[in-house]
C-alpha atoms as a PDB file:
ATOM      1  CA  UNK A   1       2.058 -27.309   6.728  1.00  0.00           C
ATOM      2  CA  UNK A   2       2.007 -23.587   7.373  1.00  0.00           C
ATOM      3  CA  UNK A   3       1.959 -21.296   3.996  1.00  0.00           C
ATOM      4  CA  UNK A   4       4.983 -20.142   2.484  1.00  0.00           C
ATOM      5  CA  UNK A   5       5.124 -16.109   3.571  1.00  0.00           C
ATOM      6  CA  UNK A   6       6.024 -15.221  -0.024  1.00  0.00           C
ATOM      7  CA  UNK A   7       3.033 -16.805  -1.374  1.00  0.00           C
ATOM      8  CA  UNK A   8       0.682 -15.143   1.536  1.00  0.00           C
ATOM      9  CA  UNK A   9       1.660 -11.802  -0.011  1.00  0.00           C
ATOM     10  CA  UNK A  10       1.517 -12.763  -3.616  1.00  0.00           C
ATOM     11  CA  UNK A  11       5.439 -11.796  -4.246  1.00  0.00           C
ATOM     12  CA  UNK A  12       8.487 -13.719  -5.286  1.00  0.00           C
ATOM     13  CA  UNK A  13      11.168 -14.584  -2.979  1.00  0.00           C
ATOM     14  CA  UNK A  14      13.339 -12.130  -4.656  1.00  0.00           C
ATOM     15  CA  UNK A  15      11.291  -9.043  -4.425  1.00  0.00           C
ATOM     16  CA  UNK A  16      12.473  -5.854  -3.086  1.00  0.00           C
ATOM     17  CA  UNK A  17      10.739  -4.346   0.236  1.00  0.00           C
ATOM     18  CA  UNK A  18       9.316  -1.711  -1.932  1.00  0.00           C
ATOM     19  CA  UNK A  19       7.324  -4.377  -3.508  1.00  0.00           C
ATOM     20  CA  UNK A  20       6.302  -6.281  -0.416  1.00  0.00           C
ATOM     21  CA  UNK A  21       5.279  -3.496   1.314  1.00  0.00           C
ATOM     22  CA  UNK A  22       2.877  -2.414  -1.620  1.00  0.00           C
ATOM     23  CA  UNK A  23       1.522  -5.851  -1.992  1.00  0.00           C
ATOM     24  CA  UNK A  24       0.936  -5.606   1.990  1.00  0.00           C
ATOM     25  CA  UNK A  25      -0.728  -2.483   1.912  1.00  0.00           C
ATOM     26  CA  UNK A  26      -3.276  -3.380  -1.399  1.00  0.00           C
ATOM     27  CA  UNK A  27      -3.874  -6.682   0.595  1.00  0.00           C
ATOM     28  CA  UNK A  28      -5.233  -5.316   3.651  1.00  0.00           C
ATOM     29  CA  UNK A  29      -6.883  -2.218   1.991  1.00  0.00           C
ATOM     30  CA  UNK A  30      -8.694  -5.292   0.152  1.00  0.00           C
ATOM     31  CA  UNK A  31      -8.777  -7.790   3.046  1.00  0.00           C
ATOM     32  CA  UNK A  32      -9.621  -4.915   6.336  1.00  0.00           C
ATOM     33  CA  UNK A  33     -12.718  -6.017   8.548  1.00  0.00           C
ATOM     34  CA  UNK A  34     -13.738  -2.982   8.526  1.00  0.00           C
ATOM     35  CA  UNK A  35     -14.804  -3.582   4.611  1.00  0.00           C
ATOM     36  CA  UNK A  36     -15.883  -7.098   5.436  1.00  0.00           C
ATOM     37  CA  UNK A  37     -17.862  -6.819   8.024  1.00  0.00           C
ATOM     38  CA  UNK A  38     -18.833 -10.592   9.562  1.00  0.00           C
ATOM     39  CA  UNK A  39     -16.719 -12.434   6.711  1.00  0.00           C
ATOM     40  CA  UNK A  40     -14.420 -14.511   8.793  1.00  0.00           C
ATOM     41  CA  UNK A  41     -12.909 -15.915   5.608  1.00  0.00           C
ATOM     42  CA  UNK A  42     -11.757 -12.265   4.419  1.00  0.00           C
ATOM     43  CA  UNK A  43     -10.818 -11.746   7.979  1.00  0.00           C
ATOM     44  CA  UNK A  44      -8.049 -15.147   8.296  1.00  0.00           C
ATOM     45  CA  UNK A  45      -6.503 -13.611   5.149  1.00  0.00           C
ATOM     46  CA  UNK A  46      -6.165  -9.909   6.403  1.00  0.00           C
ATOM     47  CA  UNK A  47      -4.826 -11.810   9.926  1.00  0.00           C
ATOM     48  CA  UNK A  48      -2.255 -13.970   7.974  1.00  0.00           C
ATOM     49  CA  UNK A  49      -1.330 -11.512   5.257  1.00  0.00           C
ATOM     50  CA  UNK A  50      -0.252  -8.948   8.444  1.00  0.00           C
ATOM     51  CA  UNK A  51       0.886 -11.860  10.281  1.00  0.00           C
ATOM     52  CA  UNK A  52       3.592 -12.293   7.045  1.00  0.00           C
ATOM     53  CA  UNK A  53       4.366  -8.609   6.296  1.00  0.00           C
ATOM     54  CA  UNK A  54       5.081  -8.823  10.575  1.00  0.00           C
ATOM     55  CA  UNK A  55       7.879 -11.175   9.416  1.00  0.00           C
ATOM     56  CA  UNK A  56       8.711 -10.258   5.518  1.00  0.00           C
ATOM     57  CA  UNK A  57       8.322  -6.477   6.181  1.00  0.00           C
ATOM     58  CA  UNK A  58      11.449  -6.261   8.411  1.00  0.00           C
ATOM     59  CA  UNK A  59      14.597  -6.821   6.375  1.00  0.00           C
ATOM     60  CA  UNK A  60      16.391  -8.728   9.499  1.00  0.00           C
ATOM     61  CA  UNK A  61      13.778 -10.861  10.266  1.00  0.00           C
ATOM     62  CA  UNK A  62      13.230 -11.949   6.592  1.00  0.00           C
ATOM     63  CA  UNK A  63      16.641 -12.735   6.172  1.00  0.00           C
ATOM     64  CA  UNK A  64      16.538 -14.789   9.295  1.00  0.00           C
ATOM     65  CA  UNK A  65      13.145 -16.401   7.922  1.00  0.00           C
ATOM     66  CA  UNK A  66      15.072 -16.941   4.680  1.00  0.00           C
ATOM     67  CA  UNK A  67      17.803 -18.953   6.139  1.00  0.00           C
ATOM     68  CA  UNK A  68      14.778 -21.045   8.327  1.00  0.00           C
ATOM     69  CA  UNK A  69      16.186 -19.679  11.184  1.00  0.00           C
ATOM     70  CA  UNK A  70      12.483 -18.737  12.001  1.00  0.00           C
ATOM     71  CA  UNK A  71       9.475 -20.341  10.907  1.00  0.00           C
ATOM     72  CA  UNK A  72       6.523 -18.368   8.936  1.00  0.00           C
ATOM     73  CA  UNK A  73       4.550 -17.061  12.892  1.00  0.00           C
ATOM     74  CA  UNK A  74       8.267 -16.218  13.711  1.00  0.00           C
ATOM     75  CA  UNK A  75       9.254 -18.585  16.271  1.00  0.00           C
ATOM     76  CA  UNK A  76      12.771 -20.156  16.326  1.00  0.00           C
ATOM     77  CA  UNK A  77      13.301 -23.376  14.562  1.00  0.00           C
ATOM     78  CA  UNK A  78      15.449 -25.816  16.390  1.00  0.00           C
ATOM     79  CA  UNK A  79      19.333 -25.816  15.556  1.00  0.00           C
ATOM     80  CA  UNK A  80      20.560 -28.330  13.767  1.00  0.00           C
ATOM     81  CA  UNK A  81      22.668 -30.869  15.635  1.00  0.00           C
ATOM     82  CA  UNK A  82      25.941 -31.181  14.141  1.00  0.00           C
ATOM     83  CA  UNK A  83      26.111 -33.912  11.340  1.00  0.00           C
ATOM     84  CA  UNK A  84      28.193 -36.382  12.268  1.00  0.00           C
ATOM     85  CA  UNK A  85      25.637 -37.653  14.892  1.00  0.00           C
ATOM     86  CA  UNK A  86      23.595 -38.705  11.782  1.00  0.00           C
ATOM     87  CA  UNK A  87      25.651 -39.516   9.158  1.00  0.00           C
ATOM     88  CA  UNK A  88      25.539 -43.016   7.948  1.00  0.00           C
ATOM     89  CA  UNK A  89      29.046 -45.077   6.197  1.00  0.00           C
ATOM     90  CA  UNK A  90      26.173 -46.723   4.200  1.00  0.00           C
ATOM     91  CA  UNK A  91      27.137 -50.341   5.839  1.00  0.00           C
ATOM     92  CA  UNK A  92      24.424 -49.569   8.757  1.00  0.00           C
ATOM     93  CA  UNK A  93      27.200 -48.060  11.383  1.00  0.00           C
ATOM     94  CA  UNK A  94      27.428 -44.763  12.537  1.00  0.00           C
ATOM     95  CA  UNK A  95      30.270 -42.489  11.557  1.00  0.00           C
ATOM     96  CA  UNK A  96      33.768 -42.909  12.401  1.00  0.00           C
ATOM     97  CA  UNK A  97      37.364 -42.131  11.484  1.00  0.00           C
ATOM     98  CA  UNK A  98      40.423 -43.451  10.304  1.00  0.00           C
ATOM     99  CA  UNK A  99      42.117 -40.855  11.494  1.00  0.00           C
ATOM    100  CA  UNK A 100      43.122 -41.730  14.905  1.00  0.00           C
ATOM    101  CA  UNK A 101      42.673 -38.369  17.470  1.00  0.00           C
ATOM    102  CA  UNK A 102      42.988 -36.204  14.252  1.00  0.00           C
ATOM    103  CA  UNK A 103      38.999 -36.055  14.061  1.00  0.00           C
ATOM    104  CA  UNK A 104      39.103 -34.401  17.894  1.00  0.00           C
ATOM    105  CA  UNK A 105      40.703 -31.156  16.486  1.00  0.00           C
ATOM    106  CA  UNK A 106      36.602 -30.590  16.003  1.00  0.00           C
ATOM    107  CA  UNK A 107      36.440 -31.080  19.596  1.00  0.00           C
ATOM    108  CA  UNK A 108      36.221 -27.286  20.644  1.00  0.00           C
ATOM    109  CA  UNK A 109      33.270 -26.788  18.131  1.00  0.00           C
ATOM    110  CA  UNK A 110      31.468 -29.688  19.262  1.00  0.00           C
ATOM    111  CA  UNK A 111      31.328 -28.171  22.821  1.00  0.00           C
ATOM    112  CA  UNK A 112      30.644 -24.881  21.456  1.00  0.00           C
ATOM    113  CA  UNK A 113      27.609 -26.136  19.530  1.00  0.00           C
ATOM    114  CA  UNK A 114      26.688 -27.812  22.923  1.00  0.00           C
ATOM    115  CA  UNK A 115      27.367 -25.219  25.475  1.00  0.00           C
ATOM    116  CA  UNK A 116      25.686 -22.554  23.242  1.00  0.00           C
ATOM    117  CA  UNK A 117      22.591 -24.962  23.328  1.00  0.00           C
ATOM    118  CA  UNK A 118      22.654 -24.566  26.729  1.00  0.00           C
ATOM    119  CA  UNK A 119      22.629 -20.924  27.537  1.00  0.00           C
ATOM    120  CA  UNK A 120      19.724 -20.572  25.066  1.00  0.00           C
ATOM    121  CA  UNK A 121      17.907 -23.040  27.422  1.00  0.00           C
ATOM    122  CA  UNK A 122      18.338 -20.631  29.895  1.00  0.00           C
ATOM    123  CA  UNK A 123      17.855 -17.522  27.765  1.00  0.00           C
ATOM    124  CA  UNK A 124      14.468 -19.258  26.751  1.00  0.00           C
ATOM    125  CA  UNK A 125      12.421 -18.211  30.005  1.00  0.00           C
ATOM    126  CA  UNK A 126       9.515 -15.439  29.833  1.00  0.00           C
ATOM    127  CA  UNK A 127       9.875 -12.949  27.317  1.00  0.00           C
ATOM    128  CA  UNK A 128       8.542  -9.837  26.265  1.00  0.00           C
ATOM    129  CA  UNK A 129       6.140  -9.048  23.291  1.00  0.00           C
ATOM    130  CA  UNK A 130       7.058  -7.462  19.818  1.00  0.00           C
ATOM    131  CA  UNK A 131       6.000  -4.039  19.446  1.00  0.00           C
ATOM    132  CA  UNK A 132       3.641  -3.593  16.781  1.00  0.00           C
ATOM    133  CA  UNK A 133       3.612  -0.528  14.649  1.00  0.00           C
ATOM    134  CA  UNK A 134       0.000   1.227  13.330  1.00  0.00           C
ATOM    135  CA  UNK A 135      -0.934   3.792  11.145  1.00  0.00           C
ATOM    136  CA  UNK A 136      -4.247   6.307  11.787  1.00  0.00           C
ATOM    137  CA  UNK A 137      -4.940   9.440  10.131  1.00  0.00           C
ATOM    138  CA  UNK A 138      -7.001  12.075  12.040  1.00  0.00           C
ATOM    139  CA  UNK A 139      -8.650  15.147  10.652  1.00  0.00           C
ATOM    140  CA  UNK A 140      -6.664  18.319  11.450  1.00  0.00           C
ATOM    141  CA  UNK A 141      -9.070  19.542  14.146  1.00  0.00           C
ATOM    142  CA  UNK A 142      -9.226  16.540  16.000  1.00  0.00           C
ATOM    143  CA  UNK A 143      -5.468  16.677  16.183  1.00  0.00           C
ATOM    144  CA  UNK A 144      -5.258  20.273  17.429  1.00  0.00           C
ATOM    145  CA  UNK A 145      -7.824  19.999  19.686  1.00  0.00           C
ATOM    146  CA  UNK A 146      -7.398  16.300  20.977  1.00  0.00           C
ATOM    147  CA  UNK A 147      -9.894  13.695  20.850  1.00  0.00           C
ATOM    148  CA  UNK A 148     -10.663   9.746  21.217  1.00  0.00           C
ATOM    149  CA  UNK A 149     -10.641   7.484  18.261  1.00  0.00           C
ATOM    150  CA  UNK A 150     -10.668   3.996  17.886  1.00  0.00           C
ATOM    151  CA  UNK A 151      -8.458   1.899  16.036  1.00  0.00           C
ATOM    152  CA  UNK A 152      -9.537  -1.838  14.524  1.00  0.00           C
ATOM    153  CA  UNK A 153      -6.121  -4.375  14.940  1.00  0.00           C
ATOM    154  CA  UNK A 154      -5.771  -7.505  12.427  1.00  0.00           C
ATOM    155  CA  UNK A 155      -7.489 -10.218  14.768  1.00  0.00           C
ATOM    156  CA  UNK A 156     -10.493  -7.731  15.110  1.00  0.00           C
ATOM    157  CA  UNK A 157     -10.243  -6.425  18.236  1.00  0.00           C
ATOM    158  CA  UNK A 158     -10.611  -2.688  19.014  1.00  0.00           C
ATOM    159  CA  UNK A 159      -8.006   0.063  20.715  1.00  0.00           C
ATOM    160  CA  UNK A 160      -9.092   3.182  22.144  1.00  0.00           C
ATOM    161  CA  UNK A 161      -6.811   6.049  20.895  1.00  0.00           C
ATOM    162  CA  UNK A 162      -6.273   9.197  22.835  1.00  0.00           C
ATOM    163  CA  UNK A 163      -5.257  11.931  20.648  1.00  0.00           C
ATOM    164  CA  UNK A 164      -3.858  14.447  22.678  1.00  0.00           C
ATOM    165  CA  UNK A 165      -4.083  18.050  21.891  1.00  0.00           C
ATOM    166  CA  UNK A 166      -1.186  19.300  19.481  1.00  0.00           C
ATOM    167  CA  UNK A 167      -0.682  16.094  18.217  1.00  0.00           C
ATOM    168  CA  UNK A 168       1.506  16.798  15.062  1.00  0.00           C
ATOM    169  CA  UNK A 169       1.791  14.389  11.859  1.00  0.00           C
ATOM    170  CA  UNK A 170       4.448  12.149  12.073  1.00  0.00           C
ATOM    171  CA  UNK A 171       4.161  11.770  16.611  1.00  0.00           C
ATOM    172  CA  UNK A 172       4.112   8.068  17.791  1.00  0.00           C
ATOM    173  CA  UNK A 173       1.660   7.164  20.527  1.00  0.00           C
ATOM    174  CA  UNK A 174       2.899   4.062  22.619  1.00  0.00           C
ATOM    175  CA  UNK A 175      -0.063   2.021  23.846  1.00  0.00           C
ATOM    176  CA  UNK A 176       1.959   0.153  26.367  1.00  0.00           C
ATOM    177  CA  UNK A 177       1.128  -3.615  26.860  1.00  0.00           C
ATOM    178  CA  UNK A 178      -0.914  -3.479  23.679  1.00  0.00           C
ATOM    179  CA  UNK A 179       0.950  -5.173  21.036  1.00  0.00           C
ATOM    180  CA  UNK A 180       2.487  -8.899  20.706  1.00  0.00           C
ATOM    181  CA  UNK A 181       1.601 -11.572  23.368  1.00  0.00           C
ATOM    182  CA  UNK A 182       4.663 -12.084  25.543  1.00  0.00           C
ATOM    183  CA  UNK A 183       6.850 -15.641  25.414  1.00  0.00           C
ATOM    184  CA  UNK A 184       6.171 -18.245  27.981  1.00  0.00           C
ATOM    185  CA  UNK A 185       4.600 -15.856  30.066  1.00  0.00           C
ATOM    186  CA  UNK A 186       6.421 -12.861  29.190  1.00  0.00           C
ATOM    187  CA  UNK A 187       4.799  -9.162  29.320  1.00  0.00           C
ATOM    188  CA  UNK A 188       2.781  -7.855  26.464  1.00  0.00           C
ATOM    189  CA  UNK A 189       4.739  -5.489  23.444  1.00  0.00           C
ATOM    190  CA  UNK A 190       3.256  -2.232  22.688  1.00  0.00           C
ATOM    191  CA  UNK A 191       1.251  -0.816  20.279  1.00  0.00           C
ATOM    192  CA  UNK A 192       2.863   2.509  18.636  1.00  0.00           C
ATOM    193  CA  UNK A 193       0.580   4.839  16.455  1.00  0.00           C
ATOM    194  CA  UNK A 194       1.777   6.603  14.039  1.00  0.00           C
ATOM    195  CA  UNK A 195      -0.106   9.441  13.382  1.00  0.00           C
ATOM    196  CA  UNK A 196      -1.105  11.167  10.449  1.00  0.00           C
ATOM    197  CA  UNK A 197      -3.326  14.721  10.186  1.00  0.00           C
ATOM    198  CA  UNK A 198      -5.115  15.596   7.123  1.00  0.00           C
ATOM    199  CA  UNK A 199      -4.433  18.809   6.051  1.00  0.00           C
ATOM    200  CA  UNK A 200      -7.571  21.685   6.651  1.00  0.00           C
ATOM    201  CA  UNK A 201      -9.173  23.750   3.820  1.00  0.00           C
ATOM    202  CA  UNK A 202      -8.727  27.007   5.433  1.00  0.00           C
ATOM    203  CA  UNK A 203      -6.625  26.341   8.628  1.00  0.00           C
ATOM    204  CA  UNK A 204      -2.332  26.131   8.626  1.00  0.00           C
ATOM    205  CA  UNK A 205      -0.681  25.215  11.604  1.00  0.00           C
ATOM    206  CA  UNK A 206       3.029  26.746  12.050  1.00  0.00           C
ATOM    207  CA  UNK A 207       4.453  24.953  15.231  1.00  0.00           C
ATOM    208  CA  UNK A 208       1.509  25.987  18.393  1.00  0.00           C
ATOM    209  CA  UNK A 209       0.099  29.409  16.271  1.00  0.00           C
ATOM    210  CA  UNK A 210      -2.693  28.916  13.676  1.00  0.00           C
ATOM    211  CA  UNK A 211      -2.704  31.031  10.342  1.00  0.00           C
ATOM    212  CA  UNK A 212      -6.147  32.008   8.546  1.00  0.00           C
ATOM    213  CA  UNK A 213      -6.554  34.068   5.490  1.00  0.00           C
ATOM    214  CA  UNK A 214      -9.871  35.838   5.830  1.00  0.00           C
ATOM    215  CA  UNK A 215     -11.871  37.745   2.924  1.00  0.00           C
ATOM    216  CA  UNK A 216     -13.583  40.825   4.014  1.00  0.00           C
ATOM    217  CA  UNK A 217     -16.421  43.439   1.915  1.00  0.00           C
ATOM    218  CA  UNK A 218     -14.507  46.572   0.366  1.00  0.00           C
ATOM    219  CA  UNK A 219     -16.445  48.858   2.788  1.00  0.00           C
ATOM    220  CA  UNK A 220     -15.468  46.978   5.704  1.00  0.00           C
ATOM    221  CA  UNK A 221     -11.831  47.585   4.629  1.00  0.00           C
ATOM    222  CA  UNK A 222     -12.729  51.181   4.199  1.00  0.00           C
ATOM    223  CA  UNK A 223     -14.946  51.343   7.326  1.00  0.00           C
ATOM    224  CA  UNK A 224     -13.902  48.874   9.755  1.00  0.00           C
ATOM    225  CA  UNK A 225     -16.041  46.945  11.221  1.00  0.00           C
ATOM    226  CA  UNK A 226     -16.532  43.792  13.616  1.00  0.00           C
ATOM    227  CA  UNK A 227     -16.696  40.782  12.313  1.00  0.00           C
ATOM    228  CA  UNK A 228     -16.860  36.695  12.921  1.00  0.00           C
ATOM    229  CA  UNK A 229     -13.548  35.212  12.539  1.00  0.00           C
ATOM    230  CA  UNK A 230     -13.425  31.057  13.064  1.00  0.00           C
ATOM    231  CA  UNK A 231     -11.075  29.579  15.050  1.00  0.00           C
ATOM    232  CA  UNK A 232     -10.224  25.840  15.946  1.00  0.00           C
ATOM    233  CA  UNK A 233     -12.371  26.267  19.478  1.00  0.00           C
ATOM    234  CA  UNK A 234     -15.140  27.987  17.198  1.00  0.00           C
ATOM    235  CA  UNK A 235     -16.175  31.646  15.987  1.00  0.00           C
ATOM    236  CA  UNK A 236     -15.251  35.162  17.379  1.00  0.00           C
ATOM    237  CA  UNK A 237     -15.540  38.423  16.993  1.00  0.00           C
ATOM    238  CA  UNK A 238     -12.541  40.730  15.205  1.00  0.00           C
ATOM    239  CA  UNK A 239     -12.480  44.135  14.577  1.00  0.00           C
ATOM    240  CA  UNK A 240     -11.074  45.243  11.319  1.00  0.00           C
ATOM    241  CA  UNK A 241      -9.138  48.360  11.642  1.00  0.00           C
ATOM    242  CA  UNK A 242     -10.572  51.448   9.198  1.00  0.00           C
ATOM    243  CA  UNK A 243      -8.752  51.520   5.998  1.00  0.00           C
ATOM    244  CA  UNK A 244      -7.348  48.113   6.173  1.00  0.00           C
ATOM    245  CA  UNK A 245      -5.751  46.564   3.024  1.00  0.00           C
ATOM    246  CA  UNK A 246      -4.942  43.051   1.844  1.00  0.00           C
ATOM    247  CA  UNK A 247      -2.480  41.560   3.296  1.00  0.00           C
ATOM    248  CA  UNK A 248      -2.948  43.063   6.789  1.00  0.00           C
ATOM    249  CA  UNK A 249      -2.456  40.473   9.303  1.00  0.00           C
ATOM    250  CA  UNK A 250      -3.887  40.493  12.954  1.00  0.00           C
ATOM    251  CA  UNK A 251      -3.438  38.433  16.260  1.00  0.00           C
ATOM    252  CA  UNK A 252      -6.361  36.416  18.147  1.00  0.00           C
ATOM    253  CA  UNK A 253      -4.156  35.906  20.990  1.00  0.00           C
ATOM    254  CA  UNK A 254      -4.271  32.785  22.763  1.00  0.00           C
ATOM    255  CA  UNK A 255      -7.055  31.547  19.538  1.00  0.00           C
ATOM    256  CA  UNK A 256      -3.628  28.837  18.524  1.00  0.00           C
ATOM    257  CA  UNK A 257      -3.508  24.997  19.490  1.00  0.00           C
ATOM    258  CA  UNK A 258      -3.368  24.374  22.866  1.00  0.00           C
ATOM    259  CA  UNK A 259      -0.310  21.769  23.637  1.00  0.00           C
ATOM    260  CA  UNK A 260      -1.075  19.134  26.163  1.00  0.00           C
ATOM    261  CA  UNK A 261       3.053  17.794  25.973  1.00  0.00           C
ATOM    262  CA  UNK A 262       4.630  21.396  26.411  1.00  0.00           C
ATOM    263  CA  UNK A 263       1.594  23.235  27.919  1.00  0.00           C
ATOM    264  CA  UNK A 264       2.018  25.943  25.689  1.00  0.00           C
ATOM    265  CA  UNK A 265      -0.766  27.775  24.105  1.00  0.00           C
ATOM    266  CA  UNK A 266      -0.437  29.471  20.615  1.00  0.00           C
ATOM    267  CA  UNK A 267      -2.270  32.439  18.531  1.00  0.00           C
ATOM    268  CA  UNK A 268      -4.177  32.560  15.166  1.00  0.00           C
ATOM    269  CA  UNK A 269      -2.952  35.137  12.758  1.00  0.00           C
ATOM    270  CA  UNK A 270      -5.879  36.591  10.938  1.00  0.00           C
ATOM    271  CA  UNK A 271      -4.530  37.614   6.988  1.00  0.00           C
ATOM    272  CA  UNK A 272      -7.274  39.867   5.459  1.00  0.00           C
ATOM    273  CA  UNK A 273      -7.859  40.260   1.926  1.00  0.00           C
ATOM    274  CA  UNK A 274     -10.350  42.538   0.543  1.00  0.00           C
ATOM    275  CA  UNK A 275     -12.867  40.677  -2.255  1.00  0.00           C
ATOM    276  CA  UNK A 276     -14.927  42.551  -4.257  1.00  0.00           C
ATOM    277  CA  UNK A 277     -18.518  41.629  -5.338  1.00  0.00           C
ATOM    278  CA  UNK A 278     -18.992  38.882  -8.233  1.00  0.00           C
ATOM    279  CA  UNK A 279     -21.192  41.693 -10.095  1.00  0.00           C
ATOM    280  CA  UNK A 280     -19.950  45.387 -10.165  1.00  0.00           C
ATOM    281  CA  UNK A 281     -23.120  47.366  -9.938  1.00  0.00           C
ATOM    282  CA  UNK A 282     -23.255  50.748 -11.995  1.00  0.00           C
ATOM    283  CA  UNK A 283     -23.719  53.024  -8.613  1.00  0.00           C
ATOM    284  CA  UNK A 284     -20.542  51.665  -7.307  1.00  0.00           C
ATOM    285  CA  UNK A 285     -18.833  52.015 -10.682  1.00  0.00           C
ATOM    286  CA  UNK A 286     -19.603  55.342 -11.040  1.00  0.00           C
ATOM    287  CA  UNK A 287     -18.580  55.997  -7.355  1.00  0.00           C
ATOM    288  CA  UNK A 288     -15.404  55.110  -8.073  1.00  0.00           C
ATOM    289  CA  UNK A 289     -14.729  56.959 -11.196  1.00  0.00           C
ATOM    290  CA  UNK A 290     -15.168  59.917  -9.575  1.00  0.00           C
ATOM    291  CA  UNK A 291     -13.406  59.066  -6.678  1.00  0.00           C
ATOM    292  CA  UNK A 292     -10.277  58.439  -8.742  1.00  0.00           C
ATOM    293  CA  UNK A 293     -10.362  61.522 -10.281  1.00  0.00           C
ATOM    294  CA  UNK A 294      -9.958  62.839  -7.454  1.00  0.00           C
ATOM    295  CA  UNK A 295      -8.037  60.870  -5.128  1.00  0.00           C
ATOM    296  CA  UNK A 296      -5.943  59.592  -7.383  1.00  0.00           C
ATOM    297  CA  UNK A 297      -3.173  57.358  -5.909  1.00  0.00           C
ATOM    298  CA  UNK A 298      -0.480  55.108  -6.524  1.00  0.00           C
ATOM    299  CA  UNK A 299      -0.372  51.853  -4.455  1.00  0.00           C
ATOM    300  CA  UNK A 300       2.884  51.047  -6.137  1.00  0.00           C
ATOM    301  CA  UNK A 301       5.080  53.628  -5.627  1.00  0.00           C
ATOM    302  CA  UNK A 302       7.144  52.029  -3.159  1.00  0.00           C
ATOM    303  CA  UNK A 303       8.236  49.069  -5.508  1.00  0.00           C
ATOM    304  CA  UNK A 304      11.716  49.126  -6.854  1.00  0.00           C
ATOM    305  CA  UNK A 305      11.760  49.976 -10.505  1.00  0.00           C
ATOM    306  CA  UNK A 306      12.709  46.448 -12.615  1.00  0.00           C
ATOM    307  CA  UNK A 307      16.159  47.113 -14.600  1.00  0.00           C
END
């Protein structure tokens, strides 16, 4: 006798989806092959504790599995036939009524029951697959720059993921004929993957363009100067204007994600902030002293005074 779904999962048969969904997902964080590698007891348990979040995980289909319309891998369970074909006077005869044709007002139900039968016989032919939904999280360059990644399902087979350039948290990938066997010789669902990109330390994507704060020396803000700036497709060269401040923001035109749905190339904005040295050495302290006195200045003058 197959497993009660409930009990797969480890929930009662009153819980909400909130709570199966976070007994699925602590399950197969426990239960992945990928953690297991070569136990094929861990890896049953990850196959039927995705096999019943498949089923438990969709509201309609629970319902319907809650009502034994559906048995626990999903499959229909046969109607039952209506009850007065079974029922039993208790004197070993079948059932019948005293009430003349009254009992054929039932008639029109009867036929419905057995017509309906009928045109799910012919319904019942070849049938497509389920789609099945995945999650995969990709690191932020592999998303803006595209890339191949592989994907381990629940029965331990492999996909091969292309992750095309752009690719933006939250995008669906549709692996056609990848997911659910088809019925009676039915097509193959798809696979969708839905992707998630980790965010980078010093990178900030704003639709195609790419934004970059950038420290710089105090002399190159006073100077100017050339220097390396990275991108997502690797280092170049800048030039910092002479008597740049923080703040300042330049262009690397074309330096943005390169879009393989729209075809559209972005930019990388460049924000430069000056940082001074950890240690302020006397000869530069004194410098400035003296500058100040005189080249005094006031950086602020342009701010509204407060009320």
């Amino acid at each position: 006798m197959a497993e009660d779904l409930y009990a797969v999962l480890g929930v009662e048969r009153n819980a909400s989806q909130e709570d199966i969904r976070r007994a699925y997902r602590r399950l197969a964080k426990e239960l992945h092959p990928d953690f297991h590698p070569g136990d094929k007891e861990a890896e049953e348990r990850f196959k039927k504790v995705t096999a019943a979040y498949e089923i438990l995980g969709d509201p309609e289909k629970r319902a319907r599995y809650d009502r034994g319309e559906i048995d626990e891998t999903g499959a229909e369970r046969p109607r039952q036939r209506f009850w007065r074909e079974f029922a039993d006077t208790g004197a070993g005869e079948r059932y019948h009524s005293t009430a003349d044709f009254a009992d054929f007002a039932d008639l029109d139900e009867i036929l419905g029951g057995f017509f309906g039968r009928m045109r799910e016989g012919v319904r019942a032919g070849p049938r497509r697959g389920a789609d099945v939904r995945y999650h995969l999280t990709v690191d932020f360059l592999d998303a803006a720059r595209g890339a191949h990644k592989r994907v381990t399902l629940p029965d331990g087979s492999v996909l091969e993921v292309h992750i095309p350039a752009g690719t933006e948290s939250g995008q669906v990938l549709r692996l056609r004929g990848k997911g659910a066997p088809g019925i009676q010789g039915g097509p193959p669902g798809d696979a969708l993957i839905e992707i998630a990109v980790r965010p980078h330390p010093h990178f900030l994507r704003e639709g195609d363009d790419i934004r970059i704060r950038v420290p710089i020396s105090l002399d190159e803000a006073v100077l100017g100067g050339r220097i390396e700036v990275p991108t997502i497709h690797g280092r170049v060269a800048m030039t910092v204007p002479k008597g740049t401040s923080s703040g300042r923001v330049l262009r690397l035109r074309g330096q943005g994600i390169r879009n393989a749905l729209t075809g559209h190339t972005g930019d990388q904005y460049v924000e430069l902030a000056i940082v001074l040295p950890e240690r302020i050495d006397p000869e530069l302290e004194s410098f400035m002293r003296s500058w100040r006195q005189q080249h005094a200045y006031d950086p602020r003058r342009d701010l509204e005074t407060a009320p």
